[in-house]
Protein backbone atom coordinates (compact mmCIF):
# COMPACT_ATOMS: atom_id res chain seq x y z
CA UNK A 1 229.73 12.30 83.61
CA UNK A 2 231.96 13.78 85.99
CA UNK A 3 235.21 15.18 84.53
CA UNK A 4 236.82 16.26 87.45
CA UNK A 5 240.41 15.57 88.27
CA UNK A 6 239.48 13.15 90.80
CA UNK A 7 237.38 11.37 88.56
CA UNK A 8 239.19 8.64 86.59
CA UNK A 9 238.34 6.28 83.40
CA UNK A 10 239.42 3.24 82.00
CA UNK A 11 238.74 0.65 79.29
CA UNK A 12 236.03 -1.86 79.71
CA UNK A 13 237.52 -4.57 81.77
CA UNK A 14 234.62 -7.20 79.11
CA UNK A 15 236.22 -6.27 75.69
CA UNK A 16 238.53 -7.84 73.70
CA UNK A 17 240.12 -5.50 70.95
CA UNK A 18 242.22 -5.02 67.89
CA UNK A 19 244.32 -1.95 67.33
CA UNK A 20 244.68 -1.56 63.30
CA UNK A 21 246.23 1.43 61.64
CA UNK A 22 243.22 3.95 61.66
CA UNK A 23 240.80 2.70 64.31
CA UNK A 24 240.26 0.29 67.63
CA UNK A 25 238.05 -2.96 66.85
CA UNK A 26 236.33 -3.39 70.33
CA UNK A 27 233.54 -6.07 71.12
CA UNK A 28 232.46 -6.64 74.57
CA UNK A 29 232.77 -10.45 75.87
CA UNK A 30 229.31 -10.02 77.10
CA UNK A 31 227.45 -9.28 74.08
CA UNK A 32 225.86 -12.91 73.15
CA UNK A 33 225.27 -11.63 69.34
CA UNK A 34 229.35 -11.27 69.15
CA UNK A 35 228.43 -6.83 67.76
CA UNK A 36 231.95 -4.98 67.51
CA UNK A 37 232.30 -0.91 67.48
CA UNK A 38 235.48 0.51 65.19
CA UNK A 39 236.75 3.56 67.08
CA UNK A 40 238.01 6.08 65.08
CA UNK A 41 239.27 9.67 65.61
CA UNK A 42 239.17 11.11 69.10
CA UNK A 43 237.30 7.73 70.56
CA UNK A 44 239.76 5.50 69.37
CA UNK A 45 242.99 8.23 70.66
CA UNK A 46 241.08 8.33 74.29
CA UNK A 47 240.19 4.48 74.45
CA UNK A 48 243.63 3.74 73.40
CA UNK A 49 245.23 6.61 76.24
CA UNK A 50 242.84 5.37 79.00
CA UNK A 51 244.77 1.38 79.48
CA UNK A 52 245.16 2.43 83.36
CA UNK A 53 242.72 4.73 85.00
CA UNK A 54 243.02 8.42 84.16
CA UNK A 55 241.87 11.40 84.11
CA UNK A 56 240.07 13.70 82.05
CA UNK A 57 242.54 16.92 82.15
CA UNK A 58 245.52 13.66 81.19
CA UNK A 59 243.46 12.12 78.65
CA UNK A 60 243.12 16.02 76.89
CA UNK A 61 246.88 16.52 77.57
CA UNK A 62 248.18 13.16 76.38
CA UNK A 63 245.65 12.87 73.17
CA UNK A 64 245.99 16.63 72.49
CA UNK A 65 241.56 15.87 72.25
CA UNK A 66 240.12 19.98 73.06
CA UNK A 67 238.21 19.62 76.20
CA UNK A 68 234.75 19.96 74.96
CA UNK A 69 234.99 16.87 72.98
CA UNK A 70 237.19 15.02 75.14
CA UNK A 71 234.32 15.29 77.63
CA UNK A 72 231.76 14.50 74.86
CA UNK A 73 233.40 11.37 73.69
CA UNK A 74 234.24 9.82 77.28
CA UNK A 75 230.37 10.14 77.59
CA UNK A 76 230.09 8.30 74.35
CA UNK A 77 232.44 5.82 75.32
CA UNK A 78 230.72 5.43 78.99
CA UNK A 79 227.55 4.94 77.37
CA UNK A 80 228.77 2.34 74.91
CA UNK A 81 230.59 0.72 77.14
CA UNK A 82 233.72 0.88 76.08
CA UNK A 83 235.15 3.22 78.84
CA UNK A 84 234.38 2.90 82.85
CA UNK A 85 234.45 5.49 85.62
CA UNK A 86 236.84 4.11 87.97
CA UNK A 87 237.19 5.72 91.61
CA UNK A 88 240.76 7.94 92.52
């Protein structure tokens, strides 16, 4: 993952979703056995943040998420799915 300010991330164009009080509800359109994620915590507070492309440094600033696990959740999110790396 690549967390540099040019870098920018996004949700999942192939989701439909569900924000409820405590978590996101995400399933990807995709998926042919219908499997959803909840998002809770710092995953669902950066999936929510990220609706139009941004960046790491933002999503830190605007989630008040410490770096470290900022960074470790987008790559959770990336490899779930959920998030994309979309060109500045």
């Amino acid at each position: 993952m690549n967390t540099s300010d040019s870098q920018r991330y996004s949700r999942s164009p192939d989701l439909v979703w569900r924000l409820a009080p405590d978590r996101v509800i995400v399933r990807k359109i995709t998926d042919p056995a219908g499997n959803a994620a909840d998002l809770f915590g710092p995953a669902a507070l950066i999936w929510v943040a990220a609706e139009e492309p941004i960046s790491a440094a933002q999503l830190v600033a605007d989630t008040g998420t410490p770096s470290a696990v900022a960074a470790q959740t987008i790559t959770i999110l990336i490899d779930g799915g959920w998030l994309i790396e979309t060109p500045s």
